[in-house]
Protein backbone atom coordinates (compact mmCIF):
# COMPACT_ATOMS: atom_id res chain seq x y z
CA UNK A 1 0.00 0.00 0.00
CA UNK A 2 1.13 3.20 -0.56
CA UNK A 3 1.34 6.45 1.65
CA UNK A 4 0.14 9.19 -1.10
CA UNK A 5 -3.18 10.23 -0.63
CA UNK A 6 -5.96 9.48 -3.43
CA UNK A 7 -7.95 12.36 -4.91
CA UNK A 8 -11.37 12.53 -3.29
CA UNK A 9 -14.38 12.69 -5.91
CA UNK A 10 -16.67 15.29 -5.38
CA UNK A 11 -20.17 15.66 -6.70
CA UNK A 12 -21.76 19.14 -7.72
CA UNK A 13 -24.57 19.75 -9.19
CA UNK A 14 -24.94 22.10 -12.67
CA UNK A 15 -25.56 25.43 -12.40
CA UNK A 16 -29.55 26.03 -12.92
CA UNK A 17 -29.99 28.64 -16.17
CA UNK A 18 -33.16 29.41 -17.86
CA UNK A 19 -32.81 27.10 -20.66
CA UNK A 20 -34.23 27.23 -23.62
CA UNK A 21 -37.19 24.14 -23.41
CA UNK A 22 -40.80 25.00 -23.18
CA UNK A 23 -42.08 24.89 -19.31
CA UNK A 24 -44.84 22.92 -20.14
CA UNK A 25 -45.90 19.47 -19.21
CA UNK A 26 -43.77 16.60 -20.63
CA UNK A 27 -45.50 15.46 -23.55
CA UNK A 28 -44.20 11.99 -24.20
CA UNK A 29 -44.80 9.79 -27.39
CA UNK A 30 -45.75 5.94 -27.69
CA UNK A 31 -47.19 5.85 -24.15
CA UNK A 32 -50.62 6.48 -22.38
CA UNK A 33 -50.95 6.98 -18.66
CA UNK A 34 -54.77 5.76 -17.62
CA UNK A 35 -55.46 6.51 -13.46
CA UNK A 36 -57.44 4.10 -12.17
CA UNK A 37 -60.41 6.97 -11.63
CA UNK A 38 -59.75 7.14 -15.39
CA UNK A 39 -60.86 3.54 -16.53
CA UNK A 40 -63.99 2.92 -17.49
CA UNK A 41 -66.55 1.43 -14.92
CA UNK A 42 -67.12 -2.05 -16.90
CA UNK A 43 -63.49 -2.65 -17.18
CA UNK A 44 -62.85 -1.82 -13.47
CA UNK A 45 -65.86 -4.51 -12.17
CA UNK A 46 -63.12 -7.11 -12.62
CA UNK A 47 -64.30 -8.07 -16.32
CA UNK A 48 -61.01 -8.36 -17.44
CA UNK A 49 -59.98 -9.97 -20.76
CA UNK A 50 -62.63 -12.31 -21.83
CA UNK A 51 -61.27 -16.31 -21.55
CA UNK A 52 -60.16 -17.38 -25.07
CA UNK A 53 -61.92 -20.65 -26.61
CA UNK A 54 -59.85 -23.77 -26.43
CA UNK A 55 -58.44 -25.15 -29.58
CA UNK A 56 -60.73 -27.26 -32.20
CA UNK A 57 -57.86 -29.96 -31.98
CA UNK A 58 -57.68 -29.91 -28.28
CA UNK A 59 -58.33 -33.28 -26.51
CA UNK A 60 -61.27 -32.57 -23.86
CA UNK A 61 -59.74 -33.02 -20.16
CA UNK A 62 -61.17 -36.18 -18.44
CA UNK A 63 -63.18 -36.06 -15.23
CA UNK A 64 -61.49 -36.91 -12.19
CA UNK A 65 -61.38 -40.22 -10.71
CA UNK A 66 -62.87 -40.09 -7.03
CA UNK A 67 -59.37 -41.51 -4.83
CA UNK A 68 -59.66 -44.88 -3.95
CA UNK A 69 -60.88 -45.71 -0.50
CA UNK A 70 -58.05 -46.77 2.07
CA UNK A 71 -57.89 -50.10 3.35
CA UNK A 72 -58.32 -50.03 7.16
CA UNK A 73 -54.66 -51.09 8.56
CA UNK A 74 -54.70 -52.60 11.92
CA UNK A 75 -52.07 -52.19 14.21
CA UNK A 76 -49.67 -55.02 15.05
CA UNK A 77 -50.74 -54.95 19.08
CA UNK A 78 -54.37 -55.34 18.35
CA UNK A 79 -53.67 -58.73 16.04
CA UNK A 80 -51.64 -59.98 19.03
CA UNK A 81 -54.73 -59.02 21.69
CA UNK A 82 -56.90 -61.05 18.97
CA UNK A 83 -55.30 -64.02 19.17
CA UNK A 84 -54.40 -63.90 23.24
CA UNK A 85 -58.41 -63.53 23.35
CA UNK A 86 -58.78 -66.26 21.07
CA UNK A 87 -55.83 -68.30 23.30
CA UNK A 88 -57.70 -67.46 26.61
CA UNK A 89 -61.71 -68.65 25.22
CA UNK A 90 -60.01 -72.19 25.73
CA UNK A 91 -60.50 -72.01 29.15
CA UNK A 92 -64.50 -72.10 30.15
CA UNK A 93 -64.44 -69.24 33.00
CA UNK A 94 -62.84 -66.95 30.17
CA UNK A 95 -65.52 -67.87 27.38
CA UNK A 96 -68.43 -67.49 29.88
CA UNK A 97 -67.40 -64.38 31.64
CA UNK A 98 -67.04 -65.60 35.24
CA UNK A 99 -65.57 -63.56 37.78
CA UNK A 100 -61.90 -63.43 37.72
CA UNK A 101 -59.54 -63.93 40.67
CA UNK A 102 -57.93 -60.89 41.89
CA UNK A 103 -54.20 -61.36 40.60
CA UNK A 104 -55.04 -62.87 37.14
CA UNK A 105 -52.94 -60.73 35.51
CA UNK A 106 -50.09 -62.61 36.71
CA UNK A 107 -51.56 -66.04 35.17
CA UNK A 108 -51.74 -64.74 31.80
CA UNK A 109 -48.41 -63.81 32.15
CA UNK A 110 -47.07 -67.23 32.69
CA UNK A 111 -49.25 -68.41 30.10
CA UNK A 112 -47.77 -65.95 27.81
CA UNK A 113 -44.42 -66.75 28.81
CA UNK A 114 -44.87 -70.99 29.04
CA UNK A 115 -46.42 -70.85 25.47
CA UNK A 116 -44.24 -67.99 23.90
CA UNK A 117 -46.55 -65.84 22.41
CA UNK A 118 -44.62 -63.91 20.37
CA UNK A 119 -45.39 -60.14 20.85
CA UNK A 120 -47.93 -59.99 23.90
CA UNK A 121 -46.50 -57.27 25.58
CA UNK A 122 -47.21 -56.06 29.25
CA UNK A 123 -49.80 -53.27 27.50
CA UNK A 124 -51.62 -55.74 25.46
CA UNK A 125 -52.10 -57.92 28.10
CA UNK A 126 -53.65 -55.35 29.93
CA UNK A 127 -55.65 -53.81 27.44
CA UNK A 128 -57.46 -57.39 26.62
CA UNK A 129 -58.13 -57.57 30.70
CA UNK A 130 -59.72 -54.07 30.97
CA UNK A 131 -62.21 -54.97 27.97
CA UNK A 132 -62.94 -58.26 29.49
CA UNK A 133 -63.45 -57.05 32.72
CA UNK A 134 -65.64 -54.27 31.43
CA UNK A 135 -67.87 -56.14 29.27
CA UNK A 136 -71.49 -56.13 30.33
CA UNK A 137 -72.02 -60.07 30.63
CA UNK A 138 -68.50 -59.97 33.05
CA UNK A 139 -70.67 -56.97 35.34
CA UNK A 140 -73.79 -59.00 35.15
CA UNK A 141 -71.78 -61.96 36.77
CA UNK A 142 -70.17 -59.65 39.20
CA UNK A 143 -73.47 -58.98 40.46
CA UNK A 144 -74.93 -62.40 40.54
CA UNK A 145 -71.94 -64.28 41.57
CA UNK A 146 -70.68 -65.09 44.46
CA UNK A 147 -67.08 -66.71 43.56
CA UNK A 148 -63.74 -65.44 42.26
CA UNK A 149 -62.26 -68.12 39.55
CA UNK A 150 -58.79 -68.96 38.31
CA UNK A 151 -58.45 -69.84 34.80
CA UNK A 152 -58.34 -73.50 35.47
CA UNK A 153 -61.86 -73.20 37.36
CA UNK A 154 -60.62 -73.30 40.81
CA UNK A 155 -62.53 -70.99 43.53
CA UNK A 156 -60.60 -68.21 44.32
CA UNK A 157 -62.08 -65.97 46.94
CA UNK A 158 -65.58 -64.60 47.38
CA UNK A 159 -66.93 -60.97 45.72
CA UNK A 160 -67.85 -58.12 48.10
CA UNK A 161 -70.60 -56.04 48.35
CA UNK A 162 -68.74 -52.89 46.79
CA UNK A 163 -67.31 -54.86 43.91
CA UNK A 164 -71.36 -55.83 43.26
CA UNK A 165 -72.60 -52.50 43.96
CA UNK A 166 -69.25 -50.97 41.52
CA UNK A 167 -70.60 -53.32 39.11
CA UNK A 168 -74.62 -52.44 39.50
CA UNK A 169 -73.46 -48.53 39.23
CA UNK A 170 -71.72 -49.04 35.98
CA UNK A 171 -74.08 -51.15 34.32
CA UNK A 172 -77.12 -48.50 34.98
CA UNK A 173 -74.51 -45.77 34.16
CA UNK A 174 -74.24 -47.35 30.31
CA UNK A 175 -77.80 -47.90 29.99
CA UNK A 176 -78.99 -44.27 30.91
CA UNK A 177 -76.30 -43.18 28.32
CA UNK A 178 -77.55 -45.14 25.72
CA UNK A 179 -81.28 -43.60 26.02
C-alpha cells in the first residue's frame, strides 16, 4: 500500500440557467398513462380480458377419478390381543365371563411366557383384561356371583358387596347413556 493520498471525488450539481425548453408538461410519445379513476366502470368490475376458446384440436380433459378408499390397517398390538383372546376362550371361565380372581394378571403372564406368544407385551395384556373385565355379561356376573375363579376353574375368593354395587353402578350408568 502506498502512503500518497488518493484524490477525493466530489459531486456538484450544474448550475440552474433558464434554458431554452418549453415549461410545459412533458409530452411523451408511444405511451398512455390511464389513473385508475380514469378507466372505465365495466373494465374496473373485474371483467377483465374475456377467456379465449380452447383449440378445435384440443383433446377434452377427463373427469377426475374419485381416490380410492383406504384399506383399514390394523395395528400389530391389536392382532396380538386377537389371538391372546382367542388363546384365553379355551378355558371355560374366560368364554363365559365368570368372575376373575384378583391377581389374574399374573396367570396370563405365565401363560404368555410358558407358550411364547410372540409379541404380547405387558400393555396388550392389559388392554385385553380391561375390555374383558368391562364387558357387560362380566358386570352382570359380578353382580350375581358369588365366587372369584382362576383360569383352570378353581374358587378363588368370594366378591364383596362394593365390587357388586361398583358393578350395579356401571351397568345402569351405560344404559342411561344409551337412552
Amino acid at each position: 500500500m502506498t502512503d500518497t493520498p488518493k484524490k477525493t471525488l466530489t459531486i456538484t450539481r450544474k448550475p440552474t440557467t433558464p434554458s431554452a425548453s418549453p415549461s410545459g408538461p412533458v409530452q411523451r410519445t408511444g405511451k398512455r398513462i390511464i389513473r385508475r379513476e380514469e378507466l372505465p366502470q365495466v373494465q374496473r368490475a373485474g371483467q377483465g380480458k374475456p377467456k379465449s376458446k380452447p383449440p378445435a384440436n384440443a383433446k377434452p380433459k377427463k373427469p377426475r377419478k374419485p381416490p380410492a378408499p383406504k384399506k383399514q390397517v390394523t395395528p400389530p398390538s391389536q392382532l396380538k390381543l386377537r389371538e391372546l383372546n382367542d388363546r384365553l376362550n379355551a378355558f371355560r371361565v374366560w368364554f363365559d365371563f365368570h368372575p376373575l380372581a384378583i391377581g389374574i394378571e399374573k396367570d396370563i403372564f405365565r401363560l404368555v411366557n410358558e407358550e411364547q406368544f410372540p409379541g404380547a407385551s405387558k400393555k396388550v395384556v392389559q388392554k385385553l383384561l380391561r375390555m374383558h373385565v368391562n364387558h357387560g355379561v362380566y358386570l352382570q356376573n359380578i353382580q350375581g356371583g358369588t365366587d372369584r375363579y382362576h383360569l383352570d376353574g378353581s374358587p378363588d375368593g368370594t366378591i364383596t358387596d362394593y365390587q357388586r354395587q361398583l358393578a350395579t353402578d356401571t351397568l345402569t350408568a351405560r344404559l342411561q347413556g344409551k337412552c
